[in-house]
PDB file of N, CA and C in Angstrom:
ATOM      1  N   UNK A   1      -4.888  29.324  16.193  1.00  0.00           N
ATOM      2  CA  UNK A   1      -5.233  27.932  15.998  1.00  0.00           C
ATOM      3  C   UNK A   1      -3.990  27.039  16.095  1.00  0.00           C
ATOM      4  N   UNK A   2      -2.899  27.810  15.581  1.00  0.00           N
ATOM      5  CA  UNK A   2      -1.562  26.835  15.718  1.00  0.00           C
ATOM      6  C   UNK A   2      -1.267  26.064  17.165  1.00  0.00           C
ATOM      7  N   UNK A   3      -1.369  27.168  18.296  1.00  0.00           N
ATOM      8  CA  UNK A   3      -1.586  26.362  19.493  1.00  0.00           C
ATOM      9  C   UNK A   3      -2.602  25.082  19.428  1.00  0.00           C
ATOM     10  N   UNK A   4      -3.698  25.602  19.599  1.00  0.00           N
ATOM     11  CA  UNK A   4      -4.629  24.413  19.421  1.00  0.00           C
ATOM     12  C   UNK A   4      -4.283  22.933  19.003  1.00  0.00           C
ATOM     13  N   UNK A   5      -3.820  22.924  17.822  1.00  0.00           N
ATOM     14  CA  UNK A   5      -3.140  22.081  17.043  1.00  0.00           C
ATOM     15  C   UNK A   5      -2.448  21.272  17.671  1.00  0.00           C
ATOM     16  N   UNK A   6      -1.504  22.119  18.294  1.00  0.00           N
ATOM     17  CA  UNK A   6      -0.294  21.527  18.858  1.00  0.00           C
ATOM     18  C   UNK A   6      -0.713  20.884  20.236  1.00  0.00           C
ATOM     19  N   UNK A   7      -1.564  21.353  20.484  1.00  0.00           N
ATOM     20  CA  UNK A   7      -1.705  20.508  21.879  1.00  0.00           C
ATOM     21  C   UNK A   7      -2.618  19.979  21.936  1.00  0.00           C
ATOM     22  N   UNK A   8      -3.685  20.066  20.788  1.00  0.00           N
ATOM     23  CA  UNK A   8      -4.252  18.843  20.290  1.00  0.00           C
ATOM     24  C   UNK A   8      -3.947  17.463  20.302  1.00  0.00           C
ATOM     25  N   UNK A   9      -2.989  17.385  19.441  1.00  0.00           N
ATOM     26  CA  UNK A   9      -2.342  16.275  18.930  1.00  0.00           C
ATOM     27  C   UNK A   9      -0.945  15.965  19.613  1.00  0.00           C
ATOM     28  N   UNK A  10      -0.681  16.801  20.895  1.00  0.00           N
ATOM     29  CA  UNK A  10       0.327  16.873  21.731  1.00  0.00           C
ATOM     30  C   UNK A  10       1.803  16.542  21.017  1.00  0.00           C
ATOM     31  N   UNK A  11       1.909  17.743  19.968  1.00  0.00           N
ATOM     32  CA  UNK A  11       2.948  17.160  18.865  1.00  0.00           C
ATOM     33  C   UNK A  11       4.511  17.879  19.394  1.00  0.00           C
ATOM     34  N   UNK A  12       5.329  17.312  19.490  1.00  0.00           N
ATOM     35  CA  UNK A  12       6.577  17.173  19.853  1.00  0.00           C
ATOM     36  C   UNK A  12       7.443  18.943  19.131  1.00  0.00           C
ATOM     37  N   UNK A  13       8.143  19.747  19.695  1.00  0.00           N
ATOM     38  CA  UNK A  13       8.780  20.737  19.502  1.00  0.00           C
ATOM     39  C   UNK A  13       9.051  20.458  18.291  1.00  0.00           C
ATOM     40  N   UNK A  14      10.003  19.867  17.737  1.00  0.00           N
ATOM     41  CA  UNK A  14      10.808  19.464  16.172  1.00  0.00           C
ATOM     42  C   UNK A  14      10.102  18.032  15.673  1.00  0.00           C
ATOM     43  N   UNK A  15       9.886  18.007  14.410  1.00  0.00           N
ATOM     44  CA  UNK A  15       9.281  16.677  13.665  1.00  0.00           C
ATOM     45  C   UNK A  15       9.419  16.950  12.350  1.00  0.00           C
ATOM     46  N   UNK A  16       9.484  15.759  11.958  1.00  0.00           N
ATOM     47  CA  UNK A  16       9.440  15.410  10.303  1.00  0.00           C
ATOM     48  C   UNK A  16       7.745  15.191  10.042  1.00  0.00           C
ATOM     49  N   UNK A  17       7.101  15.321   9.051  1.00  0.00           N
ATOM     50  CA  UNK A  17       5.638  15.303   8.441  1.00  0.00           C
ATOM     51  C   UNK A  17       5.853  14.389   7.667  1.00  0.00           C
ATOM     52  N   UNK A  18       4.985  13.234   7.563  1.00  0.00           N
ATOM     53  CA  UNK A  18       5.006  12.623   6.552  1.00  0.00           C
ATOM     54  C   UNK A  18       3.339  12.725   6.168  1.00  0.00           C
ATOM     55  N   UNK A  19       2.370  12.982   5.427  1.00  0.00           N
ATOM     56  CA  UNK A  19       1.149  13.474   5.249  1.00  0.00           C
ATOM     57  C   UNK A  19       0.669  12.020   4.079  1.00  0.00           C
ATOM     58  N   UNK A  20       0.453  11.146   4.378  1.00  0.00           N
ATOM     59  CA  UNK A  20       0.247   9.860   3.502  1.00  0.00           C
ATOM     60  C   UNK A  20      -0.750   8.424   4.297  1.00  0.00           C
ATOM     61  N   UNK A  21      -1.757   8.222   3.984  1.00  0.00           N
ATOM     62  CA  UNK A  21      -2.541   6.888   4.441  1.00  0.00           C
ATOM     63  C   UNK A  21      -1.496   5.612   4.553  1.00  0.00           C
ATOM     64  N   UNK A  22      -1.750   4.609   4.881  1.00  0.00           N
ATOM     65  CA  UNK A  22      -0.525   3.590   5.008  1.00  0.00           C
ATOM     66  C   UNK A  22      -1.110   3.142   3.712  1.00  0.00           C
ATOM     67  N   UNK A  23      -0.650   3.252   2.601  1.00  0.00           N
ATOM     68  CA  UNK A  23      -0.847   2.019   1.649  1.00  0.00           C
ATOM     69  C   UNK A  23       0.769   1.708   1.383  1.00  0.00           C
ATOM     70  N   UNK A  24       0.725   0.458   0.610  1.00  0.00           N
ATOM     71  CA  UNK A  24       1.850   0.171   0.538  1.00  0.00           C
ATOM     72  C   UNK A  24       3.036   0.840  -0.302  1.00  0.00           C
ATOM     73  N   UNK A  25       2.267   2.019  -0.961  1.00  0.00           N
ATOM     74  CA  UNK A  25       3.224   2.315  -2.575  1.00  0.00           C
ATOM     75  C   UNK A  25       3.501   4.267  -1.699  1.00  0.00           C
ATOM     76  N   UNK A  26       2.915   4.306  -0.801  1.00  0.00           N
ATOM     77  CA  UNK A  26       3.397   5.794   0.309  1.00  0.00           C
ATOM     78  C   UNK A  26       4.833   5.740   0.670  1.00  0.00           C
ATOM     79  N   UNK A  27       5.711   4.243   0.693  1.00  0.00           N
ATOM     80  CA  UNK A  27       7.153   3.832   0.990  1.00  0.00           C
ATOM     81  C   UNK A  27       7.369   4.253   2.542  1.00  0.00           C
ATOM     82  N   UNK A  28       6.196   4.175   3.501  1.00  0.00           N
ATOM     83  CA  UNK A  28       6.712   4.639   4.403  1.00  0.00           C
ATOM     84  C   UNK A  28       7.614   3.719   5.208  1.00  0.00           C
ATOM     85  N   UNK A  29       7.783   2.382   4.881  1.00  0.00           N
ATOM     86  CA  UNK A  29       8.751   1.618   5.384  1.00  0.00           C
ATOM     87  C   UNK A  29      10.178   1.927   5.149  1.00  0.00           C
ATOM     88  N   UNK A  30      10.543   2.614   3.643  1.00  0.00           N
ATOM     89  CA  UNK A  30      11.843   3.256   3.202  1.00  0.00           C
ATOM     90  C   UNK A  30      11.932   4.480   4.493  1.00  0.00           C
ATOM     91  N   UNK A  31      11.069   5.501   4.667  1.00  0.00           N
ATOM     92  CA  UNK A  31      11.424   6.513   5.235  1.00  0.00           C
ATOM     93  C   UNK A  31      11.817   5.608   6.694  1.00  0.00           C
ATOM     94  N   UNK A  32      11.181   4.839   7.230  1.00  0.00           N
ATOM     95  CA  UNK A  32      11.557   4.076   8.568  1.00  0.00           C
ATOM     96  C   UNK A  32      13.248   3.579   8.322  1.00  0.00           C
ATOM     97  N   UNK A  33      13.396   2.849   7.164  1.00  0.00           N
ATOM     98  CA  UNK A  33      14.797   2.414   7.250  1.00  0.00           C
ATOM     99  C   UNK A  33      15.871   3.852   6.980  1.00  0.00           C
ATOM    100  N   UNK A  34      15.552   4.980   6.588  1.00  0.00           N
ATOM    101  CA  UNK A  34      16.446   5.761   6.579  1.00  0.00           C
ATOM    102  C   UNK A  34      16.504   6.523   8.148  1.00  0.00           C
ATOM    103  N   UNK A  35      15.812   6.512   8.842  1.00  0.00           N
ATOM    104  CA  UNK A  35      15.548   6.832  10.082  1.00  0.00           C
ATOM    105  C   UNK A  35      16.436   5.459  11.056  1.00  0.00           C
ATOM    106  N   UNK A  36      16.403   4.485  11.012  1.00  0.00           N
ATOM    107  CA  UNK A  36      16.945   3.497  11.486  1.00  0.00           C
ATOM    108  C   UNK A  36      18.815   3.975  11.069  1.00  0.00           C
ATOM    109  N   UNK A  37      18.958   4.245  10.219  1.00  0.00           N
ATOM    110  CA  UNK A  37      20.299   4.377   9.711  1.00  0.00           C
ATOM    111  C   UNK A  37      20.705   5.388  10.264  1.00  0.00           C
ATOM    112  N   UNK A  38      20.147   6.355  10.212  1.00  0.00           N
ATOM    113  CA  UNK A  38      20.213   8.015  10.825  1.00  0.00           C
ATOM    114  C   UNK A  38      20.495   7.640  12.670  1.00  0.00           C
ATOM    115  N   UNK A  39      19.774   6.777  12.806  1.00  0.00           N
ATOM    116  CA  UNK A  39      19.829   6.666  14.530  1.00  0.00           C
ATOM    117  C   UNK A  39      21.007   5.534  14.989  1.00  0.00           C
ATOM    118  N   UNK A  40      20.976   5.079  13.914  1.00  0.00           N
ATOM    119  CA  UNK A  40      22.554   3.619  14.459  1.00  0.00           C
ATOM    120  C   UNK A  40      23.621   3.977  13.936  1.00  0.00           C
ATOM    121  N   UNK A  41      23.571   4.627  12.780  1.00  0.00           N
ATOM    122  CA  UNK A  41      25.082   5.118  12.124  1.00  0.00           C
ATOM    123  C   UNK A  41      26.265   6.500  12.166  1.00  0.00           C
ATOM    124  N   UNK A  42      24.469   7.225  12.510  1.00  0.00           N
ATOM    125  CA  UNK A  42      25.092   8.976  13.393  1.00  0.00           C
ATOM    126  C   UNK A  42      24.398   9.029  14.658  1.00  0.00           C
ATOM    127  N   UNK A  43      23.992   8.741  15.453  1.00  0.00           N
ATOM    128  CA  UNK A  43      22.927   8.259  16.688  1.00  0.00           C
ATOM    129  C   UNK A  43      22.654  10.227  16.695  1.00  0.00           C
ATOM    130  N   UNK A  44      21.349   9.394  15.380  1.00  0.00           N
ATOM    131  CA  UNK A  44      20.811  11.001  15.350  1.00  0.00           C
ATOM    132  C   UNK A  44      19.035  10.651  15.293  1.00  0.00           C
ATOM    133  N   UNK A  45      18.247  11.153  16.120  1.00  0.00           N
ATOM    134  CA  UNK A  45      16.716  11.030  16.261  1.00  0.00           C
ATOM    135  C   UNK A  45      16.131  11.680  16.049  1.00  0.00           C
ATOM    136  N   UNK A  46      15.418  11.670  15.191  1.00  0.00           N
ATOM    137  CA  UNK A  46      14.398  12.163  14.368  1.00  0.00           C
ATOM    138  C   UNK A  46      12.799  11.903  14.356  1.00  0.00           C
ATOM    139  N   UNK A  47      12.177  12.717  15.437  1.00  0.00           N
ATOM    140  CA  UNK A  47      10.592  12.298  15.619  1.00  0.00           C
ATOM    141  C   UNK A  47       9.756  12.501  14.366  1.00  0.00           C
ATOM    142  N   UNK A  48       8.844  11.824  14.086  1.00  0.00           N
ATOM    143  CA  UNK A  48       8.262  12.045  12.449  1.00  0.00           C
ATOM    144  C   UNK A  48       6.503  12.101  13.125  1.00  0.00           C
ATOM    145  N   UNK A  49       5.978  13.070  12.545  1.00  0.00           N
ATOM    146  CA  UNK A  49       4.230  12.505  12.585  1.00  0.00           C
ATOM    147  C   UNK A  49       3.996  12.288  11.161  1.00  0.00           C
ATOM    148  N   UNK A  50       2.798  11.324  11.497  1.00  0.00           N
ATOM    149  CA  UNK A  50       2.102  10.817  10.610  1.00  0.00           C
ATOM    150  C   UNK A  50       0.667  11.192  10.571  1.00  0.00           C
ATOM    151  N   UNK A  51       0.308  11.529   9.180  1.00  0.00           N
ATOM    152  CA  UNK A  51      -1.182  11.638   9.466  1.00  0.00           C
ATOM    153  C   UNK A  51      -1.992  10.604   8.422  1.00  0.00           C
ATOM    154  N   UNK A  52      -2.584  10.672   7.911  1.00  0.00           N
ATOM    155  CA  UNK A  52      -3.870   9.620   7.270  1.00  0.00           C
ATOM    156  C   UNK A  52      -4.755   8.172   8.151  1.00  0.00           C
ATOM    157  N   UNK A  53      -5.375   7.482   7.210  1.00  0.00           N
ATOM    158  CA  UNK A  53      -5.776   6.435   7.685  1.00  0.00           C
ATOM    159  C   UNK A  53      -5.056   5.275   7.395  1.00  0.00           C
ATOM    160  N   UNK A  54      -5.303   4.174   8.413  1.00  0.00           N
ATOM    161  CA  UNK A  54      -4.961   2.983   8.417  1.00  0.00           C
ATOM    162  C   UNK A  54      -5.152   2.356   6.936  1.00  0.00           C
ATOM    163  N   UNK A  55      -4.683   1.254   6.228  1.00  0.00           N
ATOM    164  CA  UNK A  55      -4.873   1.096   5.258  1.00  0.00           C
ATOM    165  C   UNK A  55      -3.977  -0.135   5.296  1.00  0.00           C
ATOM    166  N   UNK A  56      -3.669  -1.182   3.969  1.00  0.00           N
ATOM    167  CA  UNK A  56      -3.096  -2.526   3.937  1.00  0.00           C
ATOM    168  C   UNK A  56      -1.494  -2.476   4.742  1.00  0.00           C
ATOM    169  N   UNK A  57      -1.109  -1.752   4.397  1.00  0.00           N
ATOM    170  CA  UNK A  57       0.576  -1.243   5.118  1.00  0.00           C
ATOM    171  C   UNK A  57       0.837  -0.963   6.593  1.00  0.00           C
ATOM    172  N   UNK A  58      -0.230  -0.926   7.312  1.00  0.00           N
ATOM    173  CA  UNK A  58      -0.111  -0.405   8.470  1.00  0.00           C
ATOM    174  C   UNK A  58      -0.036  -1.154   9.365  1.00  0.00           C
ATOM    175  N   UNK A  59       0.212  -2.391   9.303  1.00  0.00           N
ATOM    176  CA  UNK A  59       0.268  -3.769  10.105  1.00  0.00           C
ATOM    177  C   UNK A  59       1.847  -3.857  10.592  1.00  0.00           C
ATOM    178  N   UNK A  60       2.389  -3.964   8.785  1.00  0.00           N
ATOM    179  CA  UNK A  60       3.591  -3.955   8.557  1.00  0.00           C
ATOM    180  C   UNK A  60       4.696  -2.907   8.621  1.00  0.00           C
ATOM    181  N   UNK A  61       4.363  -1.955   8.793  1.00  0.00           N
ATOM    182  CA  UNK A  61       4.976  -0.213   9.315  1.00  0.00           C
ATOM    183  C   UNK A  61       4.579  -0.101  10.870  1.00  0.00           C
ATOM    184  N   UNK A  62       3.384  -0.692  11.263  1.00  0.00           N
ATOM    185  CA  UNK A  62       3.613  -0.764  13.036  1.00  0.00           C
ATOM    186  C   UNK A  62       5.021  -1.252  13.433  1.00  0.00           C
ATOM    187  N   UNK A  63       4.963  -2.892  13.039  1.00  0.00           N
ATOM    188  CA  UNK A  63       5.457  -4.039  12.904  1.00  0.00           C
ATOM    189  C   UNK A  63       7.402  -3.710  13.050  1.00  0.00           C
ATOM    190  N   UNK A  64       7.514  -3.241  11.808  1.00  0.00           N
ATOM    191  CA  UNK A  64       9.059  -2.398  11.702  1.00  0.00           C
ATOM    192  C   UNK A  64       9.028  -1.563  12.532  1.00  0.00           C
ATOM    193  N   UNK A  65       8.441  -0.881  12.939  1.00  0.00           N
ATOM    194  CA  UNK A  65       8.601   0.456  13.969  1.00  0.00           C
ATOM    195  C   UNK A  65       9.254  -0.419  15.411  1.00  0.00           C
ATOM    196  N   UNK A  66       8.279  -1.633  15.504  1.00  0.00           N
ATOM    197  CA  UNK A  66       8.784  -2.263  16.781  1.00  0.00           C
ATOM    198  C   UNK A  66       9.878  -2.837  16.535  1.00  0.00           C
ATOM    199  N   UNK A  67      10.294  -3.253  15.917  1.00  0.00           N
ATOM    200  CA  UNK A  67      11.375  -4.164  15.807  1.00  0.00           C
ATOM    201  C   UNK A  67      12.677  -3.546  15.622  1.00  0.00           C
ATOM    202  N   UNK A  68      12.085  -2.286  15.375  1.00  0.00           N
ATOM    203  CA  UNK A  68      13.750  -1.205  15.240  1.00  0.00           C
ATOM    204  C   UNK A  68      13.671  -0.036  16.340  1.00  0.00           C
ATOM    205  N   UNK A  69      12.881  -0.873  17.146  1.00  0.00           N
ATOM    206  CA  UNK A  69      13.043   0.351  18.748  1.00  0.00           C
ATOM    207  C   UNK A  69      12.824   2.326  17.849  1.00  0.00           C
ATOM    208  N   UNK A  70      12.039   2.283  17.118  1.00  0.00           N
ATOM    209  CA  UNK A  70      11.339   3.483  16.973  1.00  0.00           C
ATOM    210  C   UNK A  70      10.152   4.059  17.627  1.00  0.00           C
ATOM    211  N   UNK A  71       9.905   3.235  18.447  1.00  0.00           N
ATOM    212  CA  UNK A  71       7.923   3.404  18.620  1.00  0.00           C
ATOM    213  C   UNK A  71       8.245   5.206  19.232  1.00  0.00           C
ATOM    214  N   UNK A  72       9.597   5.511  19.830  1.00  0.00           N
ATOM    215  CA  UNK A  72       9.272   6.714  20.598  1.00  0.00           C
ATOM    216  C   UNK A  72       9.444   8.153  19.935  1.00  0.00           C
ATOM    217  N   UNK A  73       9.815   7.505  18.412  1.00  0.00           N
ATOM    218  CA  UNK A  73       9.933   8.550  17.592  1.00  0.00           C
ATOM    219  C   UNK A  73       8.907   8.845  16.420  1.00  0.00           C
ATOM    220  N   UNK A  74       7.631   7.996  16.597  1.00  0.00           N
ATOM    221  CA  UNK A  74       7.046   8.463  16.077  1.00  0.00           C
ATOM    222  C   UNK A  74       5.688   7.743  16.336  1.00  0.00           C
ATOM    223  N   UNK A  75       4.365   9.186  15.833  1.00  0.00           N
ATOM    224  CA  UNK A  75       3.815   9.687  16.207  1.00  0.00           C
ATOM    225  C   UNK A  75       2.486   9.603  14.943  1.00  0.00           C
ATOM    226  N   UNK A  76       1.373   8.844  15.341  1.00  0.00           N
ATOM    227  CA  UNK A  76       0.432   8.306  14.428  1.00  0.00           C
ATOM    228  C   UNK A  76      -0.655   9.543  14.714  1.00  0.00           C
ATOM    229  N   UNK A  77      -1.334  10.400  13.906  1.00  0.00           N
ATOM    230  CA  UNK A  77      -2.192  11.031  14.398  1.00  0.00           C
ATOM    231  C   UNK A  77      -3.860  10.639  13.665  1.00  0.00           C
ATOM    232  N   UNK A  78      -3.666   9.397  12.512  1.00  0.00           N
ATOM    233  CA  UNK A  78      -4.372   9.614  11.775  1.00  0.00           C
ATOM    234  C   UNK A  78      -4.916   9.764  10.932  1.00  0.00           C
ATOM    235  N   UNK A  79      -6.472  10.204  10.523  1.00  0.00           N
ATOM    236  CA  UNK A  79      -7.207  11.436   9.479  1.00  0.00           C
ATOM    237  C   UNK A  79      -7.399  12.532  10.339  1.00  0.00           C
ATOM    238  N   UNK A  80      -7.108  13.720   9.893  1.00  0.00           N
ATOM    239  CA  UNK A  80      -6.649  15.565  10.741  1.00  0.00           C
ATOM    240  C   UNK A  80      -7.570  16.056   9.662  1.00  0.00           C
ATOM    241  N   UNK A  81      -8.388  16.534  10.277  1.00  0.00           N
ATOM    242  CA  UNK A  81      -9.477  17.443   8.828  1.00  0.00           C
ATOM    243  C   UNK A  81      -8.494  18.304   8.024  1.00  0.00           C
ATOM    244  N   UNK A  82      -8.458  18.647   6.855  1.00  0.00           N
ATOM    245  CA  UNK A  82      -7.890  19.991   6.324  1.00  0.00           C
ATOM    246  C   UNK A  82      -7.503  20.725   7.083  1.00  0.00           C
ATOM    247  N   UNK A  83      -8.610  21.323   7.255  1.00  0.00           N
ATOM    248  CA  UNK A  83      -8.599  22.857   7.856  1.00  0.00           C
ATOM    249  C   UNK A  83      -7.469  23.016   9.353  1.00  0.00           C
ATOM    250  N   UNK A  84      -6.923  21.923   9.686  1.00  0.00           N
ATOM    251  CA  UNK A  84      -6.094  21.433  10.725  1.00  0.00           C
ATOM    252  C   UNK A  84      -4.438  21.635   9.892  1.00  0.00           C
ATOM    253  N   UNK A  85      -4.658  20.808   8.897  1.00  0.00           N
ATOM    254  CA  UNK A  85      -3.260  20.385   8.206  1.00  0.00           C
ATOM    255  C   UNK A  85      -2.233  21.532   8.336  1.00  0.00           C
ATOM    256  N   UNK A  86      -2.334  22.680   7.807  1.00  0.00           N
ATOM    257  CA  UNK A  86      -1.529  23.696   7.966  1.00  0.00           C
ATOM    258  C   UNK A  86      -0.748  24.459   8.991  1.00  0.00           C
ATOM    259  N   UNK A  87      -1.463  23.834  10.066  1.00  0.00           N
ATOM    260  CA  UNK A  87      -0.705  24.289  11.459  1.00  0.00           C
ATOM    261  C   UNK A  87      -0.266  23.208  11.955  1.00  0.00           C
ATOM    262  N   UNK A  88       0.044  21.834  11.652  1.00  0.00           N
ATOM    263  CA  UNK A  88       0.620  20.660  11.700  1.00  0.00           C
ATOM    264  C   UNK A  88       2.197  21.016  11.131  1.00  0.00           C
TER     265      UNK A  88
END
């Protein structure tokens, strides 16, 4: 199934998981600014997936993603049933 998975969701060799809906108190805007720092201060890139649903935060975590030239490092998949999660 791990294949499956992976080419399911056509998920990138190496990634960070972040497993959280966008609400606002998930901090996924913090994990974006430490990723921003990581890529301008050691020009080091770090692809991240994301899984859950859209939710009040997700306007504003698109939003930053564009504005800090991330869009190519990361990777929205979603709600992933369970039974998926583990080979993610």
């Amino acid at each position: 199934m791990t294949q499956r998975v992976i080419d399911k969701y056509q998920l990138p060799n190496e990634f960070g998981f972040f497993p959280a809906n966008t609400w606002h108190n998930k901090n996924h805007i913090n994990l974006l600014k430490a990723m921003v720092i990581l890529k301008k201060k050691f020009i080091v890139k770090i692809n991240m997936v994301f899984t859950g649903s859209a939710h009040e935060a997700h306007e504003s975590i698109k939003s930053f993603i564009n504005e800090n030239d991330l869009s190519e490092q990361i990777k929205f998949l979603g709600y992933v049933p369970q039974e998926e999660m583990p080979y993610i």
